[in-house]
N, C-alpha and C. Protein backbone atom coordinates (compact mmCIF):
# COMPACT_ATOMS: atom_id res chain seq x y z
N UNK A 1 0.82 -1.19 0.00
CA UNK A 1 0.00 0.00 0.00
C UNK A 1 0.86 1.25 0.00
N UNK A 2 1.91 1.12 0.75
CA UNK A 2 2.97 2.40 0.78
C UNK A 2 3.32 2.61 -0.44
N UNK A 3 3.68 1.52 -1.45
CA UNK A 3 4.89 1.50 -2.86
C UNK A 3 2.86 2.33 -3.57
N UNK A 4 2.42 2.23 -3.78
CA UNK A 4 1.63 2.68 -4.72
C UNK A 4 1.44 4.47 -4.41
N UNK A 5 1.25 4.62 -3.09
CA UNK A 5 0.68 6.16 -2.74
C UNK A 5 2.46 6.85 -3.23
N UNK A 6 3.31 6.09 -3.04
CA UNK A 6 5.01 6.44 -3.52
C UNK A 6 4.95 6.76 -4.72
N UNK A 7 4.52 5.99 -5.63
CA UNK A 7 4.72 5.60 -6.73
C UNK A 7 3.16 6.76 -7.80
N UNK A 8 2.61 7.26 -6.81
CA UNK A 8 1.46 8.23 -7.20
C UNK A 8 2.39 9.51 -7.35
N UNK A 9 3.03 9.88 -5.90
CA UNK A 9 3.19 11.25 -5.92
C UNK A 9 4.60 11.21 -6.90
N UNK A 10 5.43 10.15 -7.20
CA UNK A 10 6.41 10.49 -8.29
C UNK A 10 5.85 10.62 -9.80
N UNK A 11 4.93 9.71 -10.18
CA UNK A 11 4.10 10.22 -11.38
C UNK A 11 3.74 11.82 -11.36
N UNK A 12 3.15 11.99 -10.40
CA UNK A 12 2.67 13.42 -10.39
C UNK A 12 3.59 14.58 -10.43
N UNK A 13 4.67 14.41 -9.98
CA UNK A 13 6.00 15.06 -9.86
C UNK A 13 6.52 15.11 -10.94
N UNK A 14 6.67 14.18 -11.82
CA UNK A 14 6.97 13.62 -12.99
C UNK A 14 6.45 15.04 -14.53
N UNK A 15 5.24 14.16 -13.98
CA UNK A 15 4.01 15.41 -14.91
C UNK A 15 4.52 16.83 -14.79
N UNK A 16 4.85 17.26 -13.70
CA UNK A 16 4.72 18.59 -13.83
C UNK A 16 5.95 19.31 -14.22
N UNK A 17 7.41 18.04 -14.56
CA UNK A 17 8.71 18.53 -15.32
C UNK A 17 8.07 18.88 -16.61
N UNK A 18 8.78 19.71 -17.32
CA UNK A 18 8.94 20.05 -18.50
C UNK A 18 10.22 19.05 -19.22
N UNK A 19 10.07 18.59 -20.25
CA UNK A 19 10.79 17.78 -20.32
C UNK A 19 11.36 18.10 -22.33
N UNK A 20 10.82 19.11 -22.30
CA UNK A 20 11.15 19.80 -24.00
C UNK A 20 11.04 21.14 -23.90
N UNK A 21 11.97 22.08 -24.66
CA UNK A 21 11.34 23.24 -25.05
C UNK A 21 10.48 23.53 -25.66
N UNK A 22 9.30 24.14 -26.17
CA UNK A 22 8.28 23.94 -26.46
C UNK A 22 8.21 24.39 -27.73
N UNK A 23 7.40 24.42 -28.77
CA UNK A 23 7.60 25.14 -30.10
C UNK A 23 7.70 26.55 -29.86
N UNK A 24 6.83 26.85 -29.34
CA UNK A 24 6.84 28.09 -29.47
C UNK A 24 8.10 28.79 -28.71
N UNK A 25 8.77 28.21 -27.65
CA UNK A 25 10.48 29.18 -27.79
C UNK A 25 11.37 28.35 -29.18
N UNK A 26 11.04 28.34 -29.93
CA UNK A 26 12.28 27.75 -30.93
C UNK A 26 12.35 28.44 -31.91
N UNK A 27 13.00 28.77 -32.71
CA UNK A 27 13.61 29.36 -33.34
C UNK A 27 13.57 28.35 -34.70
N UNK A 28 12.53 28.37 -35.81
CA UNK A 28 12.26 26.99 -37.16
C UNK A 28 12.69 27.64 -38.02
N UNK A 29 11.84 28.33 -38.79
CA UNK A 29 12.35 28.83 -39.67
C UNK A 29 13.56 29.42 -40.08
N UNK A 30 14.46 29.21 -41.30
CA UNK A 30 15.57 29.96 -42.09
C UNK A 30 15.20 31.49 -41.98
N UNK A 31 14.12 32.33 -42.27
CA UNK A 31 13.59 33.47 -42.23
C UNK A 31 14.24 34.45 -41.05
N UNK A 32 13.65 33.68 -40.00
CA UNK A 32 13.92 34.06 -38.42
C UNK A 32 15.32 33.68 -38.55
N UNK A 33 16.18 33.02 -38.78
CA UNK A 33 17.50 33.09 -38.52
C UNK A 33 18.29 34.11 -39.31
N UNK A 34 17.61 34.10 -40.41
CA UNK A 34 18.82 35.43 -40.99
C UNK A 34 18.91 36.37 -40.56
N UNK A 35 17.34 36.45 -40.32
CA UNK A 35 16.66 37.89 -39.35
C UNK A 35 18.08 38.35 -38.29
N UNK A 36 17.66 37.45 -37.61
CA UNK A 36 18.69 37.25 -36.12
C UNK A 36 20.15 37.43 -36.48
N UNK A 37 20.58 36.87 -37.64
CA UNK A 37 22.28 36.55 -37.74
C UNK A 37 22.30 38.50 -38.55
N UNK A 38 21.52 38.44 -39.42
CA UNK A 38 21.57 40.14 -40.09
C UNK A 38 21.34 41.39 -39.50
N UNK A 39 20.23 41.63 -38.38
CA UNK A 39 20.24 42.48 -37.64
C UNK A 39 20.60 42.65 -36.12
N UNK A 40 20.68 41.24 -35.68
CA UNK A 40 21.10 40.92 -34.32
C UNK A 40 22.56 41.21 -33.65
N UNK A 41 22.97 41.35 -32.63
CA UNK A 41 24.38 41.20 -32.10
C UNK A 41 24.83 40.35 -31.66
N UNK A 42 25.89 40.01 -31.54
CA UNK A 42 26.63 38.66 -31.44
C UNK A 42 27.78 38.96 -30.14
N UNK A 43 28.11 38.25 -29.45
CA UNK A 43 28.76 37.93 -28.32
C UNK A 43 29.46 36.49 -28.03
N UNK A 44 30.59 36.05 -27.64
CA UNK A 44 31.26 35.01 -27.97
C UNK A 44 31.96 35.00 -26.88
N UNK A 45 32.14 33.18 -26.61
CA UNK A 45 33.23 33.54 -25.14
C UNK A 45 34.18 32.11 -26.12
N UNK A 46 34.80 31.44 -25.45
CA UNK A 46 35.79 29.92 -26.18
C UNK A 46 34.53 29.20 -26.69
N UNK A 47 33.87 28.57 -25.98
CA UNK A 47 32.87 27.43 -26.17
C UNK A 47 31.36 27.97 -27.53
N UNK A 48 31.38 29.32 -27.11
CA UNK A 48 29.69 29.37 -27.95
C UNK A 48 29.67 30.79 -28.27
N UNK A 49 28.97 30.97 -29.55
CA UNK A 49 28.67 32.45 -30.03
C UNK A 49 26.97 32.48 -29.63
N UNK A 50 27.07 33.73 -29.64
CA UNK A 50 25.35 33.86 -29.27
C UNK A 50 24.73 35.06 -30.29
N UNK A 51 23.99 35.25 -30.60
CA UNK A 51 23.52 35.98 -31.81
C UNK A 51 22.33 36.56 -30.96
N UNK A 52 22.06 37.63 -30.52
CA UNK A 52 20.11 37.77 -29.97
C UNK A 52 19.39 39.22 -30.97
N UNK A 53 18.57 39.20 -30.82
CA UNK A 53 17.74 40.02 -31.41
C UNK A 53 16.23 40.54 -30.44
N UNK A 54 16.16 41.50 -30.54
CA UNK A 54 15.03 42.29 -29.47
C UNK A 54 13.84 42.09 -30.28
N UNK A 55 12.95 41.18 -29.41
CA UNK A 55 11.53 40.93 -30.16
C UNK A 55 10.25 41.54 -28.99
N UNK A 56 9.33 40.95 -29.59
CA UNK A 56 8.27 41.94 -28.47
C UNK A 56 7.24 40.78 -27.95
N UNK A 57 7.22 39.51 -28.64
CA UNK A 57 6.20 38.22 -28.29
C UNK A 57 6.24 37.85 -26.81
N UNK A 58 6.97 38.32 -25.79
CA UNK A 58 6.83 38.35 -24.36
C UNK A 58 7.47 37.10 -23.76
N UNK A 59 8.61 35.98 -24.49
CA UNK A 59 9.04 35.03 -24.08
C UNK A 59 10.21 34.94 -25.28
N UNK A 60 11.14 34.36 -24.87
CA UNK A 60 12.60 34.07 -25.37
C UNK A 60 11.91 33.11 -26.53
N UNK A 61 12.86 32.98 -27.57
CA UNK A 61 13.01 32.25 -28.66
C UNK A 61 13.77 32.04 -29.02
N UNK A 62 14.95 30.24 -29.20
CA UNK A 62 16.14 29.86 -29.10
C UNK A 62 16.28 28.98 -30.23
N UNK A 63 17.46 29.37 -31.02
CA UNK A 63 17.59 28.45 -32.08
C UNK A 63 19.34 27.81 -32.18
N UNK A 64 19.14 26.70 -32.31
CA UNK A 64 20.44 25.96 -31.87
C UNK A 64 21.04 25.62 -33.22
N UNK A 65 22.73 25.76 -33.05
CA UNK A 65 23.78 25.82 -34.14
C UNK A 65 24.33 24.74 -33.92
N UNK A 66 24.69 23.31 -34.72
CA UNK A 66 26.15 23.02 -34.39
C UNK A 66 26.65 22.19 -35.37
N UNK A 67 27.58 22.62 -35.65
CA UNK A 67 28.42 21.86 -36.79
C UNK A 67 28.84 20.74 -37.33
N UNK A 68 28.64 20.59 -38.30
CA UNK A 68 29.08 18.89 -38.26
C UNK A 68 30.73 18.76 -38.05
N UNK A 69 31.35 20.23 -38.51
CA UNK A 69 33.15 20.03 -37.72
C UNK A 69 33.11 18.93 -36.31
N UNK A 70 32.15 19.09 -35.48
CA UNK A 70 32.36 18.86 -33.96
C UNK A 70 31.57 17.61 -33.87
N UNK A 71 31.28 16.73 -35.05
CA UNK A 71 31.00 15.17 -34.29
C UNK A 71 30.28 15.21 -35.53
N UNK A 72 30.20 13.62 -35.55
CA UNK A 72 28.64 12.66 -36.35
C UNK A 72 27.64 13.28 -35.47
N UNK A 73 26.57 12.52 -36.07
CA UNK A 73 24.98 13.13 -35.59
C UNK A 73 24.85 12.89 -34.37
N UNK A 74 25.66 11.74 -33.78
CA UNK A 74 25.55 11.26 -32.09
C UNK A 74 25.97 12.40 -31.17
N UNK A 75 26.66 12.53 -31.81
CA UNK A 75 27.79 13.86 -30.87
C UNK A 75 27.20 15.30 -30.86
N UNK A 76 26.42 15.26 -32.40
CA UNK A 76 25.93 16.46 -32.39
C UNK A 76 24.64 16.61 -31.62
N UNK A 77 23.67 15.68 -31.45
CA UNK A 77 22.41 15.31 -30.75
C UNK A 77 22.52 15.21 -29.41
N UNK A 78 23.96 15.05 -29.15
CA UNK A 78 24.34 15.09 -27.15
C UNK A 78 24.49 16.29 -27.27
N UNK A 79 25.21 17.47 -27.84
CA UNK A 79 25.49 18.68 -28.14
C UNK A 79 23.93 19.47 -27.53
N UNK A 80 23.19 19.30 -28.21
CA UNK A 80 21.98 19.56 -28.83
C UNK A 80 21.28 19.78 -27.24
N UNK A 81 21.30 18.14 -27.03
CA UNK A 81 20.10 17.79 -25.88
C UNK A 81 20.64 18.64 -25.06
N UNK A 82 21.56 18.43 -24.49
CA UNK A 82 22.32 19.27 -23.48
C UNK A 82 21.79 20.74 -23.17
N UNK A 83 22.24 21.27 -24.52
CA UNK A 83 22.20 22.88 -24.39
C UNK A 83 20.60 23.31 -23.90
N UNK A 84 19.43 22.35 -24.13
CA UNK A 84 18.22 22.19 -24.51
C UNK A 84 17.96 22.26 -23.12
N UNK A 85 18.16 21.43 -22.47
CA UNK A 85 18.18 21.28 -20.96
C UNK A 85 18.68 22.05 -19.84
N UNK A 86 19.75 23.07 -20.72
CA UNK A 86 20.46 24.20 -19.64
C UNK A 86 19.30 25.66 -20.22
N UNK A 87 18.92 25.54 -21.29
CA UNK A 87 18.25 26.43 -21.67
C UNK A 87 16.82 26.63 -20.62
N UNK A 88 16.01 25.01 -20.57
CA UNK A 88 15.25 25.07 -19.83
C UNK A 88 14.98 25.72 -18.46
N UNK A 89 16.50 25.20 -17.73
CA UNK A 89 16.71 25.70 -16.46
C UNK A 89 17.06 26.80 -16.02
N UNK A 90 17.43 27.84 -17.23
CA UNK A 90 17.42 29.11 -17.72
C UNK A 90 16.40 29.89 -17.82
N UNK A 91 14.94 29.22 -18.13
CA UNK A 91 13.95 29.98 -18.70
C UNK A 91 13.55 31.05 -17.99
N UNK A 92 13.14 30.30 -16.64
CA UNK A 92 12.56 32.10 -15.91
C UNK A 92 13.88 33.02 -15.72
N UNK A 93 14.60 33.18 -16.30
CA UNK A 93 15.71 34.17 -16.14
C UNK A 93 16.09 34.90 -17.49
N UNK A 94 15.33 33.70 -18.16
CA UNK A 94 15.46 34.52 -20.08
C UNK A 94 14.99 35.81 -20.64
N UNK A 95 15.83 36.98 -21.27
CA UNK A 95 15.24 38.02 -21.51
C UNK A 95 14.16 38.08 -22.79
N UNK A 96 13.27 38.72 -22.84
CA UNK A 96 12.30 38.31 -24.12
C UNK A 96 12.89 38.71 -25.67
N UNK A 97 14.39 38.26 -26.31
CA UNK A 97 14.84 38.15 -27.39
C UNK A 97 14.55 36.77 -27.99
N UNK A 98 14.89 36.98 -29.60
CA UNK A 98 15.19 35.62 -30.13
C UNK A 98 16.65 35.75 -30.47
N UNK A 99 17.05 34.28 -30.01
CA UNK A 99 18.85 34.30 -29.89
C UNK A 99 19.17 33.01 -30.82
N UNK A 100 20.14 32.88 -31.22
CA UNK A 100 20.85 31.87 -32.18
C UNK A 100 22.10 31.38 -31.07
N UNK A 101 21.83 29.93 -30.47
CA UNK A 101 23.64 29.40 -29.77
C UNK A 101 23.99 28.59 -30.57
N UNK A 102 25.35 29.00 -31.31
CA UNK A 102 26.32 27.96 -32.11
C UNK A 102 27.11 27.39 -31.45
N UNK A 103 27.38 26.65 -31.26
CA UNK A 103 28.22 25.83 -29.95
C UNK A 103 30.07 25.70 -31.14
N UNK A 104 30.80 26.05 -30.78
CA UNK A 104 32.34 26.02 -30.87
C UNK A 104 33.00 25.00 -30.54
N UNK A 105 34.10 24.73 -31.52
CA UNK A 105 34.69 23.03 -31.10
C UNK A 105 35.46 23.21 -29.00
N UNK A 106 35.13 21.77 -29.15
CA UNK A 106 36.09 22.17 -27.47
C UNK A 106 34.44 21.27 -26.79
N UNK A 107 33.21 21.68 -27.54
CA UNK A 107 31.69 21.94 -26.52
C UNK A 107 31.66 20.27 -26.29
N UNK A 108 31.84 19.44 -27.03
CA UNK A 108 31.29 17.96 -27.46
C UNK A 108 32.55 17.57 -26.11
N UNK A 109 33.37 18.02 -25.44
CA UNK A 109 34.45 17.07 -24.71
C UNK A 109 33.90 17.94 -23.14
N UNK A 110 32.69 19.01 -22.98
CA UNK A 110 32.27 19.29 -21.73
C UNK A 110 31.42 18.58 -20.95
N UNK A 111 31.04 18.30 -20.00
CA UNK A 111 29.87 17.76 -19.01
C UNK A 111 28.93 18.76 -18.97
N UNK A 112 28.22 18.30 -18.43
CA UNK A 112 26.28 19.33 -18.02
C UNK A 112 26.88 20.34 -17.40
N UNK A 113 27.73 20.26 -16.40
CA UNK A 113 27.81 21.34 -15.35
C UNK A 113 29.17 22.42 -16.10
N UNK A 114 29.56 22.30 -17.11
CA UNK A 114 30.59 22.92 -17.63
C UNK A 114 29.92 23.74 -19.03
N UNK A 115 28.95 23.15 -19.47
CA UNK A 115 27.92 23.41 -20.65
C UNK A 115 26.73 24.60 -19.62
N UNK A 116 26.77 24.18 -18.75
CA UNK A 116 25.92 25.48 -17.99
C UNK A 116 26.48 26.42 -18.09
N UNK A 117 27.83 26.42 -17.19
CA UNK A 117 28.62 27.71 -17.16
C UNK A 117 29.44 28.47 -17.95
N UNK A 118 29.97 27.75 -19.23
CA UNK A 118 29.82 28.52 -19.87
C UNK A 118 28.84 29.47 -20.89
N UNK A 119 27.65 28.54 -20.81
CA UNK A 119 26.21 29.22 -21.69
C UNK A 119 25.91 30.36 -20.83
N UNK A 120 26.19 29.93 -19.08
CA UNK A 120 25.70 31.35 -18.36
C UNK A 120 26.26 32.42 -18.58
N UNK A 121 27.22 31.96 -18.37
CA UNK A 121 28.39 33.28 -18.94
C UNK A 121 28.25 34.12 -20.06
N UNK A 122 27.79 33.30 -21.27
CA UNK A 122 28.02 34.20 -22.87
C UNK A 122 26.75 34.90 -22.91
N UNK A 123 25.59 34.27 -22.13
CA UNK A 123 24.14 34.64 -22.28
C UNK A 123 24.16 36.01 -21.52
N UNK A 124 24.81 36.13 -20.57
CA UNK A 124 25.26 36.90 -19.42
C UNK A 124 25.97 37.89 -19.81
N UNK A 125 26.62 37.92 -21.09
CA UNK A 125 27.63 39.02 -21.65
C UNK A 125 26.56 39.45 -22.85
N UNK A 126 26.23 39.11 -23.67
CA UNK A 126 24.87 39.53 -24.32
C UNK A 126 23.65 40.25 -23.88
N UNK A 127 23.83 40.04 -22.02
CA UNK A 127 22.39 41.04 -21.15
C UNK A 127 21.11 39.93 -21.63
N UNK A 128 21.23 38.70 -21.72
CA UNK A 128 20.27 37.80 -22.00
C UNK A 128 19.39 37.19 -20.44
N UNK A 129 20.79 37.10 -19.75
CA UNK A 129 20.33 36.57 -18.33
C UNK A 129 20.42 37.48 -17.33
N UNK A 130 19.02 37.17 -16.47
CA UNK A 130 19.24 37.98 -15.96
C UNK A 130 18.44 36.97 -14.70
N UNK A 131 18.97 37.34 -13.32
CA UNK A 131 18.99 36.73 -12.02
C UNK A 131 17.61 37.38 -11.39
C-alpha cells in the first residue's frame, strides 16, 4: 500500500517537469535566422557564439547551431540535448529576445555542469540573463 501512494506522488512530480522546449520558444524557420544573424548582435566567449535580437512576443526564442566540424549526428544530438536542458533551467531568467547558440569546437568534450557555465556566462555578456 505504501509503494503505490510512492509511486502516485512520483508520477505526479513527474508530470509537472517540463521535459522539451516547447515550439513556441524555438527558433524553425531559415527566415527568423537570418533575421537574427543580419540584424542581431553577437557575443562570444571559447565554447559558444550567441547571436540575440530584441523581439516583443513576451518570451525568449532559441535556435540551436552546431556543426558537423564537432562530431557525427551522435555527438551532435548530445550537443543539442544538453544545451536544450540548460536552456530550460534558464527559462525564468530569459530576456524576451530571439537568440541563435552555435556551440564552438572544445563543446562535445564538456559535461552538463561545464555546458551550464559557460552558456551562463556568454548569455550573461549579451544582457540575456538575468537573475
Amino acid at each position: 500500500m505504501g509503494f503505490l501512494v510512492f509511486y502516485d506522488i512520483i508520477r505526479d512530480n513527474l508530470e509537472d517537469l517540463e521535459t522539451e522546449l516547447k515550439k513556441t520558444y524555438r527558433v524553425k524557420r531559415n527566415q527568423d535566422f537570418q533575421a537574427i544573424f543580419g540584424q542581431g548582435k553577437s557575443v562570444a566567449n571559447r565554447k559558444f557564439v550567441v547571436y540575440s535580437l530584441e523581439k516583443t512576443q513576451g518570451h525568449f526564442r532559441v535556435g540551436l547551431s552546431v556543426s558537423k566540424k564537432l562530431g557525427n549526428a551522435v555527438v551532435r544530438n548530445r550537443i543539442k540535448r544538453k544545451l536544450r536542458h540548460v536552456l530550460m533551467e534558464f527559462s525564468p531568467f530569459l530576456t524576451t529576445h530571439d537568440f541563435v547558440v552555435i556551440a564552438r569546437r572544445g563543446v562535445e568534450e564538456l559535461n552538463y555542469h561545464e555546458v551550464k557555465q559557460n552558456l551562463k556566462h556568454v548569455l550573461s555578456l549579451a544582457g540575456l540573463y538575468q537573475d
